[in-house]
C-alpha atoms as a PDB file:
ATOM      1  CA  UNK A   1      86.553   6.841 -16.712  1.00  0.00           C
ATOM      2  CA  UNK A   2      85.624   7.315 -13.225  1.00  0.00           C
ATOM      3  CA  UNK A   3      88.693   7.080 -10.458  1.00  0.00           C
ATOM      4  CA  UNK A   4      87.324   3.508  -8.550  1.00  0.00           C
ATOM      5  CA  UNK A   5      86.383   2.134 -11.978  1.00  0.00           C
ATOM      6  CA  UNK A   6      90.109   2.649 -13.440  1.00  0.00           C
ATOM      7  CA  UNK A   7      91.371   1.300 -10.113  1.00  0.00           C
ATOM      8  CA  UNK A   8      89.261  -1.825 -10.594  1.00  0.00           C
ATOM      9  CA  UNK A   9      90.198  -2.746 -14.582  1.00  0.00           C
ATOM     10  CA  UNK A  10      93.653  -2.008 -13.608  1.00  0.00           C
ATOM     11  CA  UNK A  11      93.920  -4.338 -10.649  1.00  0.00           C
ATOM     12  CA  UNK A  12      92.832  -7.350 -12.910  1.00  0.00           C
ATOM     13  CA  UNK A  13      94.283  -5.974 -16.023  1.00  0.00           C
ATOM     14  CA  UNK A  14      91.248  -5.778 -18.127  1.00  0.00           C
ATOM     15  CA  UNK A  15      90.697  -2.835 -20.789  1.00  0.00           C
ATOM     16  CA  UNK A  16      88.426  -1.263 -22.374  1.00  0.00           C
ATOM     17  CA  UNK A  17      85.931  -3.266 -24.637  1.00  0.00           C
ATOM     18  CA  UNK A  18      86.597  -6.567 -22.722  1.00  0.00           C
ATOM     19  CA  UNK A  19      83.893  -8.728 -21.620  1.00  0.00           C
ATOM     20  CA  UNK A  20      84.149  -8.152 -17.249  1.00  0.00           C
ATOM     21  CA  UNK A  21      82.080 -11.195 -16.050  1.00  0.00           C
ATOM     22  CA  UNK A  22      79.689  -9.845 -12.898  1.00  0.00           C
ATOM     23  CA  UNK A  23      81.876 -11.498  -9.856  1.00  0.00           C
ATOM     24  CA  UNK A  24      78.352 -12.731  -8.081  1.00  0.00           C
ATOM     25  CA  UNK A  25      79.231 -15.537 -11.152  1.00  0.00           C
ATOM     26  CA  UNK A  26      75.302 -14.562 -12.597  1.00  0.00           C
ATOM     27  CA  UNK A  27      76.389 -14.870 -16.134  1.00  0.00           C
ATOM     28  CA  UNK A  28      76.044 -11.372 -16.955  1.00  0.00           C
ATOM     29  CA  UNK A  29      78.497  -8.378 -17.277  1.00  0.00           C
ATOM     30  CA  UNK A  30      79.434  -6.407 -14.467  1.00  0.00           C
ATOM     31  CA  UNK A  31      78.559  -2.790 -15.487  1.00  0.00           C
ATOM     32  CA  UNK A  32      79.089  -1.114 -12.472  1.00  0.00           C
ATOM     33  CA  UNK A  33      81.636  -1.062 -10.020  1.00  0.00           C
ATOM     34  CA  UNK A  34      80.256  -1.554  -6.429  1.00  0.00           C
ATOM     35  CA  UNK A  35      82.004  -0.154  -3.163  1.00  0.00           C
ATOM     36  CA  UNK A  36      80.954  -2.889  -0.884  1.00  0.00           C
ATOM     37  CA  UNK A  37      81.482  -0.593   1.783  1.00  0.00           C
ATOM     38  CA  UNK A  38      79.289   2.661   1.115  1.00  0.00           C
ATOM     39  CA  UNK A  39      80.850   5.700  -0.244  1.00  0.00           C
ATOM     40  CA  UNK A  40      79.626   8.047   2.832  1.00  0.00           C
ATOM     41  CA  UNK A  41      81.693   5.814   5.461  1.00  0.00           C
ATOM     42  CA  UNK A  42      84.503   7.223   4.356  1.00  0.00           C
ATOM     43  CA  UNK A  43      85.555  10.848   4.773  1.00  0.00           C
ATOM     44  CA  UNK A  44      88.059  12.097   1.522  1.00  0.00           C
ATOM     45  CA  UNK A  45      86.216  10.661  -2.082  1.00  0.00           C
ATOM     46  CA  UNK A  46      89.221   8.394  -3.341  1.00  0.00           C
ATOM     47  CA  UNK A  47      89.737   7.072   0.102  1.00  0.00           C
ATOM     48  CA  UNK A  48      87.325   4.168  -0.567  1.00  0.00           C
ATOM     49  CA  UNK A  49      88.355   3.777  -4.141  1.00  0.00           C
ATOM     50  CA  UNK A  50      91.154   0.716  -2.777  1.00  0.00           C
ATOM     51  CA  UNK A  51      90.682  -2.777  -4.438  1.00  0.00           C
ATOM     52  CA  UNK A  52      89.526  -4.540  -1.676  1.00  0.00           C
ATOM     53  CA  UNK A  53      86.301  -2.118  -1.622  1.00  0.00           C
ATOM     54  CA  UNK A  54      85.599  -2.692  -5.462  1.00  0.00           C
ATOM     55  CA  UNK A  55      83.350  -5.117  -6.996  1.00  0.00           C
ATOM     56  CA  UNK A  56      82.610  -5.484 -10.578  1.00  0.00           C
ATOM     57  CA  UNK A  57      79.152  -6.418 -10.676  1.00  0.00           C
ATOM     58  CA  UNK A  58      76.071  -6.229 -13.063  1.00  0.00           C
ATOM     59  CA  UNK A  59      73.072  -4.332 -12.570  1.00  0.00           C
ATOM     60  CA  UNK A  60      71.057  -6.522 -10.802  1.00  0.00           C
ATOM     61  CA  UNK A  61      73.263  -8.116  -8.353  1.00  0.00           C
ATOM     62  CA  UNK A  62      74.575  -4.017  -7.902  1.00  0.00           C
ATOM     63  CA  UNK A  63      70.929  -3.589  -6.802  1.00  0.00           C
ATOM     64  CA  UNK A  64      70.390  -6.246  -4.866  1.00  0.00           C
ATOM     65  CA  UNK A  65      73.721  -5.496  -2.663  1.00  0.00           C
ATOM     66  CA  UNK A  66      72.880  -1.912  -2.303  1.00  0.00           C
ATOM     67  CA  UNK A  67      69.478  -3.278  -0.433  1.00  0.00           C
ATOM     68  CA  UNK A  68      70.865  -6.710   0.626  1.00  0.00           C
ATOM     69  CA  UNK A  69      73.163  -6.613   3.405  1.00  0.00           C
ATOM     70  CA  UNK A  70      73.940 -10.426   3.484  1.00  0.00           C
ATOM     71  CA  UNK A  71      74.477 -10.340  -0.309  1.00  0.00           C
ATOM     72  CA  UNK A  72      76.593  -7.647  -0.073  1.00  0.00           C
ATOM     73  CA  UNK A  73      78.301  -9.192   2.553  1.00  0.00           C
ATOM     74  CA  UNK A  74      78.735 -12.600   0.343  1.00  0.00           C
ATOM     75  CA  UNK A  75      80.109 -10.330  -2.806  1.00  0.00           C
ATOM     76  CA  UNK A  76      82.934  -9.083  -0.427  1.00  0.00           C
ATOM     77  CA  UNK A  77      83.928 -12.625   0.258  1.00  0.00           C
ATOM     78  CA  UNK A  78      83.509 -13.134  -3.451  1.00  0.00           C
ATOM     79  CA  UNK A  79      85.591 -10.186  -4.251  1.00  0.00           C
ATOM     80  CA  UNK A  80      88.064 -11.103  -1.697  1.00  0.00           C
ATOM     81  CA  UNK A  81      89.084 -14.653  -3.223  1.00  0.00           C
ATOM     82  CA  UNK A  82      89.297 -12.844  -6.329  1.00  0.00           C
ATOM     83  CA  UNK A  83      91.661 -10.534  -5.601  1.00  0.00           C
ATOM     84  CA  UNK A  84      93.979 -13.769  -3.692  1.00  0.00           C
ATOM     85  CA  UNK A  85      93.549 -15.332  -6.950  1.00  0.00           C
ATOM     86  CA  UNK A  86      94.810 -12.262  -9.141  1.00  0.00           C
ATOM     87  CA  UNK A  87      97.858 -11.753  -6.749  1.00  0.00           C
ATOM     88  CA  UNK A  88      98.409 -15.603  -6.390  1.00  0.00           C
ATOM     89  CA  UNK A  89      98.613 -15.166 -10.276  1.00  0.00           C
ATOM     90  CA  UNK A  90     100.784 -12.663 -10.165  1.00  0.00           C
ATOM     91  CA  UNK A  91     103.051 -14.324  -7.223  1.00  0.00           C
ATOM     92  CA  UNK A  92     103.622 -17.381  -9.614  1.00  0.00           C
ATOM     93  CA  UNK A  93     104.678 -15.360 -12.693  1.00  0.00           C
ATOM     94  CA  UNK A  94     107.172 -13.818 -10.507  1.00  0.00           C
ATOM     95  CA  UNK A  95     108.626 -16.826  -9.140  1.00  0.00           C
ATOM     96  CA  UNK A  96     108.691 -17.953 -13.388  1.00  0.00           C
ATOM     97  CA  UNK A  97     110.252 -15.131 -14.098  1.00  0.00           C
ATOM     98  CA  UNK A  98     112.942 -15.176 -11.397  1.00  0.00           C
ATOM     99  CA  UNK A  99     113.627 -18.697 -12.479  1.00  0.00           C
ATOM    100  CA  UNK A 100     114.158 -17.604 -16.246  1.00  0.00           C
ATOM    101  CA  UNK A 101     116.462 -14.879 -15.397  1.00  0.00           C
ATOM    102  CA  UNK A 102     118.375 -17.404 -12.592  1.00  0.00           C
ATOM    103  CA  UNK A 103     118.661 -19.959 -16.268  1.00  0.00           C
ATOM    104  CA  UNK A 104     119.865 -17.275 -17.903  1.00  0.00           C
ATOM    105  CA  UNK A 105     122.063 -15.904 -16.047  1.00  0.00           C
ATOM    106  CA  UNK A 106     123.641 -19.014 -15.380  1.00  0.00           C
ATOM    107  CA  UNK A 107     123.898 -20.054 -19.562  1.00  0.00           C
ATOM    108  CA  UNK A 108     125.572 -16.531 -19.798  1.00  0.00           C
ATOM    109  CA  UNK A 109     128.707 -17.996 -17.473  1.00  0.00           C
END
């Protein structure tokens, strides 16, 4: 598995064999994992391999943002809520969890 690809499933905890949905919200799989800023901006090859850079996105919307600049540019604001949404998630299980161990805690007095 390539480097920006395990970075990606990762991030939002998917794994191998699960259905990815293409984040342009087509309907389709996302295949490929886009770096919505080219890879020859940046200098050292994992550099650009951070989450906010990575899309999952099928084929055809990964064609149409390498020649699209304006869909490209709409992905990253796609990609961007996404990734609020997966730390929001993960912000809110915290807080749950915190709360669980303050319960406990406090039954174990």
């Amino acid at each position: 598995m390539k480097h920006h690809t395990k970075v990606y499933m990762d991030f939002f905890n998917y794994e191998a064999g699960d259905f990815i949905p293409c984040e342009m919200e087509c309907g389709a799989a996302a295949v490929d994992v886009h770096h919505l800023t080219k890879q020859s901006k940046f200098g050292k090859k994992k550099e650009k391999d951070f989450i906010e850079n990575l899309c999952g996105l099928c084929r055809d919307c990964h064609i149409k943002a390498d020649s699209d600049g304006m869909f490209n540019m709409f992905a990253r604001i796609r990609h961007l809520e996404n990734v609020c949404f997966q730390i929001f998630g993960l912000i809110e299980i915290n807080k749950k969890v915190k709360k669980l161990d303050e319960s406990r805690k406090n039954t174990n007095k």
